[in-house]
C-alpha atoms as a PDB file:
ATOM      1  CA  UNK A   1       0.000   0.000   0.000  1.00  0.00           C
ATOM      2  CA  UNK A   2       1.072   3.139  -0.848  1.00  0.00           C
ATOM      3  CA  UNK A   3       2.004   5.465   2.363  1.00  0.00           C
ATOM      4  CA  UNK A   4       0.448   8.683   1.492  1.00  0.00           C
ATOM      5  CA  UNK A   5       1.637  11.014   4.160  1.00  0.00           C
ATOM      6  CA  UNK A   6       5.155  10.221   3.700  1.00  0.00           C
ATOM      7  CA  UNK A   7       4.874  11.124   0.264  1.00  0.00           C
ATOM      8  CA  UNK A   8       2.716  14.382   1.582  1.00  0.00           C
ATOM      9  CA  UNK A   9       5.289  14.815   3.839  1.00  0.00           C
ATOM     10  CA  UNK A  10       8.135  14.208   1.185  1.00  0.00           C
ATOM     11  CA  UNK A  11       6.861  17.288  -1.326  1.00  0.00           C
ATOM     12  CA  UNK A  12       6.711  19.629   1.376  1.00  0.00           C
ATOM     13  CA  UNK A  13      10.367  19.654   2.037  1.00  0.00           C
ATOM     14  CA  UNK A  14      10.961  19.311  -1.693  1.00  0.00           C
ATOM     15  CA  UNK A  15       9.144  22.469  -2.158  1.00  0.00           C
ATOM     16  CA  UNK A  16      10.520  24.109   0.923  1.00  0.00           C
ATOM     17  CA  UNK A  17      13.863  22.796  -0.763  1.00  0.00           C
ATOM     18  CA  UNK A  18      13.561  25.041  -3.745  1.00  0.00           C
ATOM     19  CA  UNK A  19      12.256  28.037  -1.579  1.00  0.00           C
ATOM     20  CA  UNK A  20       8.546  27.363  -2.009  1.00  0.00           C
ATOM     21  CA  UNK A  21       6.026  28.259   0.160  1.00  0.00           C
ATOM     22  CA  UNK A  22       3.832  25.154   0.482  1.00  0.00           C
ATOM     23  CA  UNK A  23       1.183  27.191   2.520  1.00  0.00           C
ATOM     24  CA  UNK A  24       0.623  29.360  -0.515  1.00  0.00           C
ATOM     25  CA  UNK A  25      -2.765  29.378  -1.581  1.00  0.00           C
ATOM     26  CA  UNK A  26      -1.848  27.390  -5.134  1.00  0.00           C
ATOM     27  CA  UNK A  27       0.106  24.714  -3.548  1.00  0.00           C
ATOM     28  CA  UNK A  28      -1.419  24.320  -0.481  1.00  0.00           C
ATOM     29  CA  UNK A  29      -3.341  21.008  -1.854  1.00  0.00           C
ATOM     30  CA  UNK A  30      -0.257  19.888  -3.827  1.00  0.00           C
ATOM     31  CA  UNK A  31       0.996  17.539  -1.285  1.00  0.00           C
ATOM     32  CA  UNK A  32      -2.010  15.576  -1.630  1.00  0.00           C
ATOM     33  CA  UNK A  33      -2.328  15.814  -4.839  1.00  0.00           C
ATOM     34  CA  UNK A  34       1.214  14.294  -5.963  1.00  0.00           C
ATOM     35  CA  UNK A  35       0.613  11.413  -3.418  1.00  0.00           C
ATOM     36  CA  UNK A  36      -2.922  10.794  -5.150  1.00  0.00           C
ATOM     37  CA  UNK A  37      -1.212  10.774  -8.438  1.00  0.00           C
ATOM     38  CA  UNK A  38       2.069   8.759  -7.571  1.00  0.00           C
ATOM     39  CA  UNK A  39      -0.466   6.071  -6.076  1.00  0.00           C
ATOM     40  CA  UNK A  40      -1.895   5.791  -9.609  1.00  0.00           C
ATOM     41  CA  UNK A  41       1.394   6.217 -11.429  1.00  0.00           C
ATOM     42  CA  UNK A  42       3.314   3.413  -9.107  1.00  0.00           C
ATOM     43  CA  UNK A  43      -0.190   1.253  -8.803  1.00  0.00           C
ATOM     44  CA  UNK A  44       2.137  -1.465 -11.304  1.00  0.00           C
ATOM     45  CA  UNK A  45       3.932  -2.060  -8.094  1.00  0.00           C
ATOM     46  CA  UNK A  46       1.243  -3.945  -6.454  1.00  0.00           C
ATOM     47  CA  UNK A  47       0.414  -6.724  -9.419  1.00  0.00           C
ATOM     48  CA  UNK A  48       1.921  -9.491 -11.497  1.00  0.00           C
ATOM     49  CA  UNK A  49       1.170  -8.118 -15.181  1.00  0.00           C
ATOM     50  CA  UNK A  50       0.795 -12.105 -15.992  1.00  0.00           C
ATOM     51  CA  UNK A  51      -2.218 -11.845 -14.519  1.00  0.00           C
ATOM     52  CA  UNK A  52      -3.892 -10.240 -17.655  1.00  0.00           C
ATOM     53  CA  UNK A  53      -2.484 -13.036 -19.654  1.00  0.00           C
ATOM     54  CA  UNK A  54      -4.023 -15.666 -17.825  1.00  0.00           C
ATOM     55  CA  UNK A  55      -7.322 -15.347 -19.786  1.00  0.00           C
ATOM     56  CA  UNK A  56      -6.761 -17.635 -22.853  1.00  0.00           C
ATOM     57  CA  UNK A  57      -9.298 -18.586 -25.927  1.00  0.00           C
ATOM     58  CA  UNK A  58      -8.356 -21.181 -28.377  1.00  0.00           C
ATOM     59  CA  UNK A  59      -9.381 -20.313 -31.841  1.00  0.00           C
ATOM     60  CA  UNK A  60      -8.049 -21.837 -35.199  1.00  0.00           C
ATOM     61  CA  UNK A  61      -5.370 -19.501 -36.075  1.00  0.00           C
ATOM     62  CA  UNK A  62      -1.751 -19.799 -35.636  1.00  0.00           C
ATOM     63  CA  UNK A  63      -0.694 -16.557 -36.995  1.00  0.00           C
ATOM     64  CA  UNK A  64       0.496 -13.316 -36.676  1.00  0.00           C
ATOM     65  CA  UNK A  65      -1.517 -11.402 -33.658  1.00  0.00           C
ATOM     66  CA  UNK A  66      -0.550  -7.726 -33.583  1.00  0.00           C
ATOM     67  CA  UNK A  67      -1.322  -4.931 -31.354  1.00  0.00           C
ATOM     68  CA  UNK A  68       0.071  -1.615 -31.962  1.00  0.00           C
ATOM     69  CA  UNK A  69       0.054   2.002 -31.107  1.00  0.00           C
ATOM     70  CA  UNK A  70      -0.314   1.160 -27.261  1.00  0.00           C
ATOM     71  CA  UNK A  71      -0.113   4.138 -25.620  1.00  0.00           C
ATOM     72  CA  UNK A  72       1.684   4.100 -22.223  1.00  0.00           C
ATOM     73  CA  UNK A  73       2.572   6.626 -19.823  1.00  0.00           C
ATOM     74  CA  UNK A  74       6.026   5.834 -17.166  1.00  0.00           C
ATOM     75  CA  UNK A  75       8.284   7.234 -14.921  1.00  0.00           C
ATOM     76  CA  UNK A  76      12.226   7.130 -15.307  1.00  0.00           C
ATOM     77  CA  UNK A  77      13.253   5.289 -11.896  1.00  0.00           C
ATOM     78  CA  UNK A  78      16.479   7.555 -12.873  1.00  0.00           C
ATOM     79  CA  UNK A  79      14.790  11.348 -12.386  1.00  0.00           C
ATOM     80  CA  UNK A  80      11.391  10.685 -11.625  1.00  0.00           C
ATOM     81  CA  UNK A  81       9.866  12.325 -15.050  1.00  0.00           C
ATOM     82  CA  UNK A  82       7.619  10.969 -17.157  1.00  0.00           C
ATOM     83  CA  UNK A  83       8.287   8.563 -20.417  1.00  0.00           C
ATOM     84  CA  UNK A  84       5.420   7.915 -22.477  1.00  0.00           C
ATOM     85  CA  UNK A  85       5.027   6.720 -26.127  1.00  0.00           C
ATOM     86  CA  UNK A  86       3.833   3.140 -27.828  1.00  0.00           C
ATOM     87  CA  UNK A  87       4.124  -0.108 -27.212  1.00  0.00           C
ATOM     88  CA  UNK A  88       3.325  -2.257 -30.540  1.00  0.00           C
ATOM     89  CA  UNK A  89       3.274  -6.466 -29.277  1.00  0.00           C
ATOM     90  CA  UNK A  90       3.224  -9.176 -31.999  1.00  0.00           C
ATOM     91  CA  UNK A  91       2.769 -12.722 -31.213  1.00  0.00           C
ATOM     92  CA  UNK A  92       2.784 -16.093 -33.056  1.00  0.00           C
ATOM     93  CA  UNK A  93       0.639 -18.072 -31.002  1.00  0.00           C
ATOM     94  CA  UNK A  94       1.477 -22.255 -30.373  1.00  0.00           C
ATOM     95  CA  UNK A  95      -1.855 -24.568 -30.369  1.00  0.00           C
ATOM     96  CA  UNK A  96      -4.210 -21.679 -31.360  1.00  0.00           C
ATOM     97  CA  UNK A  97      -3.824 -20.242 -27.783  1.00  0.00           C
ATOM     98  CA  UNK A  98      -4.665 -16.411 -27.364  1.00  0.00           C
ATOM     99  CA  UNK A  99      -5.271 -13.957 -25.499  1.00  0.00           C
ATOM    100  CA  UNK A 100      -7.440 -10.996 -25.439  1.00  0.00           C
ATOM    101  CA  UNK A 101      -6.591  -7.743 -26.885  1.00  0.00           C
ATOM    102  CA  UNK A 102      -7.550  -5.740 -24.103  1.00  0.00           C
ATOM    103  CA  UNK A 103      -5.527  -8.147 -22.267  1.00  0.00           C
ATOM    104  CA  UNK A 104      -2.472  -7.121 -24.192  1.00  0.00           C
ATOM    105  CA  UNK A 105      -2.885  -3.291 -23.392  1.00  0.00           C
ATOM    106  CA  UNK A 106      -3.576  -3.826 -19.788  1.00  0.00           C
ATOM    107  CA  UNK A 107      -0.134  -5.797 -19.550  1.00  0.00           C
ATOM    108  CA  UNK A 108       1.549  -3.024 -20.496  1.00  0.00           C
ATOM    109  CA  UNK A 109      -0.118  -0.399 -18.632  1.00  0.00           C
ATOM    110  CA  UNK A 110       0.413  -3.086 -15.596  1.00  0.00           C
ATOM    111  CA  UNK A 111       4.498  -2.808 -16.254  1.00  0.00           C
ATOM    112  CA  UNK A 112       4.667   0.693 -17.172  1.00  0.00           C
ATOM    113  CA  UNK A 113       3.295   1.830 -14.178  1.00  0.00           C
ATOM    114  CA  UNK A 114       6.032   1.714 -11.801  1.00  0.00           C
ATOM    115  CA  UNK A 115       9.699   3.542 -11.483  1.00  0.00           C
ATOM    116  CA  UNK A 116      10.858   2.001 -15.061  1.00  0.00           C
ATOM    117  CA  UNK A 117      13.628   2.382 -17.573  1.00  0.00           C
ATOM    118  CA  UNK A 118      12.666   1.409 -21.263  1.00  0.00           C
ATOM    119  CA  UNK A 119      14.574  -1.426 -22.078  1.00  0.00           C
ATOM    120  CA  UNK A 120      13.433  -3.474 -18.755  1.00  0.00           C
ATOM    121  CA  UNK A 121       9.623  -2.278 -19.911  1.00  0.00           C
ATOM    122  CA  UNK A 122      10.523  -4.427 -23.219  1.00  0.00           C
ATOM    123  CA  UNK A 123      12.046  -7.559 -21.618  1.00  0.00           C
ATOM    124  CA  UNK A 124       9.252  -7.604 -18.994  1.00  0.00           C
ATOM    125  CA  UNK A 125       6.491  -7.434 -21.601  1.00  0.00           C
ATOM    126  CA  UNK A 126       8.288 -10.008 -24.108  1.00  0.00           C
ATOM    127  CA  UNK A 127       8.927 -12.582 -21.285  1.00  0.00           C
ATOM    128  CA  UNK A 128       5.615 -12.021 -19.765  1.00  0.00           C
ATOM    129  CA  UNK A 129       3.861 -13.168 -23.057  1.00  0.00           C
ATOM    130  CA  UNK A 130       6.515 -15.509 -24.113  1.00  0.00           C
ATOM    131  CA  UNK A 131       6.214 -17.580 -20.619  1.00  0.00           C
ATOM    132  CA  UNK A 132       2.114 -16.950 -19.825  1.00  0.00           C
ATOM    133  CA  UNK A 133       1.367 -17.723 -23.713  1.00  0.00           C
ATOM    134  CA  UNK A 134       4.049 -20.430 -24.256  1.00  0.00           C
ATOM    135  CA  UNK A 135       4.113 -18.435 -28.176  1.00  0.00           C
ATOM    136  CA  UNK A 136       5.606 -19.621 -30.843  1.00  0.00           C
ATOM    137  CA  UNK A 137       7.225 -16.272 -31.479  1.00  0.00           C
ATOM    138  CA  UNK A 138       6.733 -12.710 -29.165  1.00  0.00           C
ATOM    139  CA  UNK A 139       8.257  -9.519 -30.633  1.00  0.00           C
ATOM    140  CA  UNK A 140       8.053  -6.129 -28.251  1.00  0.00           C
ATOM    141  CA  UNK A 141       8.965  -2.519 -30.154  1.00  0.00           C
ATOM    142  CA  UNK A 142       8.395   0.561 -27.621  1.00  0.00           C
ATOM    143  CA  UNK A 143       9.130   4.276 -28.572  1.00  0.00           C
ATOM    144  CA  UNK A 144       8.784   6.481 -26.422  1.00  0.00           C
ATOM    145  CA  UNK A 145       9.949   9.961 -25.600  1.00  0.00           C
ATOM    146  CA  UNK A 146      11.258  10.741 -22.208  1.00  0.00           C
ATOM    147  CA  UNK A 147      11.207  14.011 -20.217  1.00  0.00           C
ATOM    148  CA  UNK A 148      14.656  13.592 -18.642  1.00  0.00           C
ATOM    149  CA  UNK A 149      16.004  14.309 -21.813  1.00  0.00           C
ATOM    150  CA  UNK A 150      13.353  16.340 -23.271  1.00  0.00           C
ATOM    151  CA  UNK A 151      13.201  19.032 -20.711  1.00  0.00           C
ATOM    152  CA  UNK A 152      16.525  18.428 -18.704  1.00  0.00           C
ATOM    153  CA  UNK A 153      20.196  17.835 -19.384  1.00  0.00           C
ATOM    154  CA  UNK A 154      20.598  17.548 -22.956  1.00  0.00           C
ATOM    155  CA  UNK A 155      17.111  19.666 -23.311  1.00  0.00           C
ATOM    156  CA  UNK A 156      16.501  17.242 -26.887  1.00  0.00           C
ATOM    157  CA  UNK A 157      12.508  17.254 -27.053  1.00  0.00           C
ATOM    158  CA  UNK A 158      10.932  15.325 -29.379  1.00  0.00           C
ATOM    159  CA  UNK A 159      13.496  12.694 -29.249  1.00  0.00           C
ATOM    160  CA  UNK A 160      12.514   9.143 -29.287  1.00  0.00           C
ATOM    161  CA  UNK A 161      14.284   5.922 -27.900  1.00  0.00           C
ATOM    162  CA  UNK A 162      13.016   2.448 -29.591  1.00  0.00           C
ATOM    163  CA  UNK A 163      13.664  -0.686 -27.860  1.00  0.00           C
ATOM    164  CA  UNK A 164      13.042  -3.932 -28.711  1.00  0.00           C
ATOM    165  CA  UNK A 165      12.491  -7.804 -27.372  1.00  0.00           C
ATOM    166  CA  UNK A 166      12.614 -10.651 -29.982  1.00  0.00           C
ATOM    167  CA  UNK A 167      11.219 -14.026 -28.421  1.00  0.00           C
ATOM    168  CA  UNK A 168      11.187 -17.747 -30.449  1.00  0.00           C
ATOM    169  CA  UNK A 169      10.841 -17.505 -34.115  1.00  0.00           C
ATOM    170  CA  UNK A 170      10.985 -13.511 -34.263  1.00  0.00           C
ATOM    171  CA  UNK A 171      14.606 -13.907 -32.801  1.00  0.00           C
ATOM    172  CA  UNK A 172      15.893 -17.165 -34.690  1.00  0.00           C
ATOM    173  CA  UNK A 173      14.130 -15.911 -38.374  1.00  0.00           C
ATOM    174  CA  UNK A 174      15.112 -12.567 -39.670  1.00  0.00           C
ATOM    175  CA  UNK A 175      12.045 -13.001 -41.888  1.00  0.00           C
ATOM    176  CA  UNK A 176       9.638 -13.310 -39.660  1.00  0.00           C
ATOM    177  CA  UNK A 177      11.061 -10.315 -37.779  1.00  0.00           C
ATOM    178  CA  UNK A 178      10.965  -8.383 -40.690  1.00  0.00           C
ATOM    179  CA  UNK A 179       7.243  -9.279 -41.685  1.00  0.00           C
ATOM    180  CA  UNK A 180       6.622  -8.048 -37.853  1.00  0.00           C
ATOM    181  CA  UNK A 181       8.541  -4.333 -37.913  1.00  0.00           C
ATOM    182  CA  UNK A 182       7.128  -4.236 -41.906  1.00  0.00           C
ATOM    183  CA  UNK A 183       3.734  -4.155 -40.078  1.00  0.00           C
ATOM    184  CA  UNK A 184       4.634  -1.547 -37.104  1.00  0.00           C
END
């Protein structure tokens, strides 16, 4: 559970920190209101995104299932700023076994909601699907732009970082890979 005086507690100093007056009538509420929205924004922390994956139809088709333009919002573990962008999930399922598309969607909004970096988003949501699925193939692109370049350091907005998880036949067959990013 998330402990929301500390983090009350925790944004007072940081504003008294900068010279803030966290009385002042426009920040007054603030406190409360970053520990409302870091409940929401950490609320990954408290599930197993498998979970989504566990509901599994069996239809007669064994090929290509792919979801793209996910949009996700994060948090850099690194700064605490946002990353957001899309998630795009391709899967080759084994036996006719899949899952909902919803499902998919909810599994990454599941990982991306915690203190994150990119490339562990990717390799969570590629294993996830490649273990709960038991897929023939799994193949996880994510761009997304993040603030702690965007509006700090390097100050580069617009900027995007892809990463990328190749499971099964979308690692061992540069054809099928291709087919998948031809798609995305």
């Amino acid at each position: 559970m998330v402990d929301q005086h500390k983090i009350e507690t925790a944004v007072r100093m940081i504003l008294e920190a900068v010279g803030e007056d966290p009385e002042r009538e426009g920040l007054i509420d603030t406190p409360r209101r970053v520990a409302k929205m870091y409940e929401e924004m950490f609320s990954g922390l408290r599930e197993d995104p498998k979970t989504h994956l566990q509901t599994v139809f069996t239809e007669d088709h064994e090929e290509l299932v792919l979801v793209k333009d996910i949009t996700f919002y994060s948090m850099c573990e690194h700064h605490l700023v946002p990353f957001f962008g899309k998630a795009h999930i391709a899967y080759l399922p084994n036996e006719g076994k899949v899952t909902g598309l919803s499902k998919l969607a909810r599994t990454v909004d599941g990982i991306a909601r915690q203190p994150q970096v990119q490339e562990r988003m990717t390799k969570t949501l590629a294993d996830a699907l490649e273990e709960t699925l038991g897929a023939k193939g799994v193949m996880v692109v994510v761009s997304a732009e993040h603030m702690c370049m965007s509006m700090r350091g390097i100050k580069k907005p617009g900027s995007k970082t892809v990463t990328t998880a190749a499971r099964g036949v979308f690692k061992d067959d540069p054809i099928a890979r291709q087919e998948v990013l031809s798609f995305i």
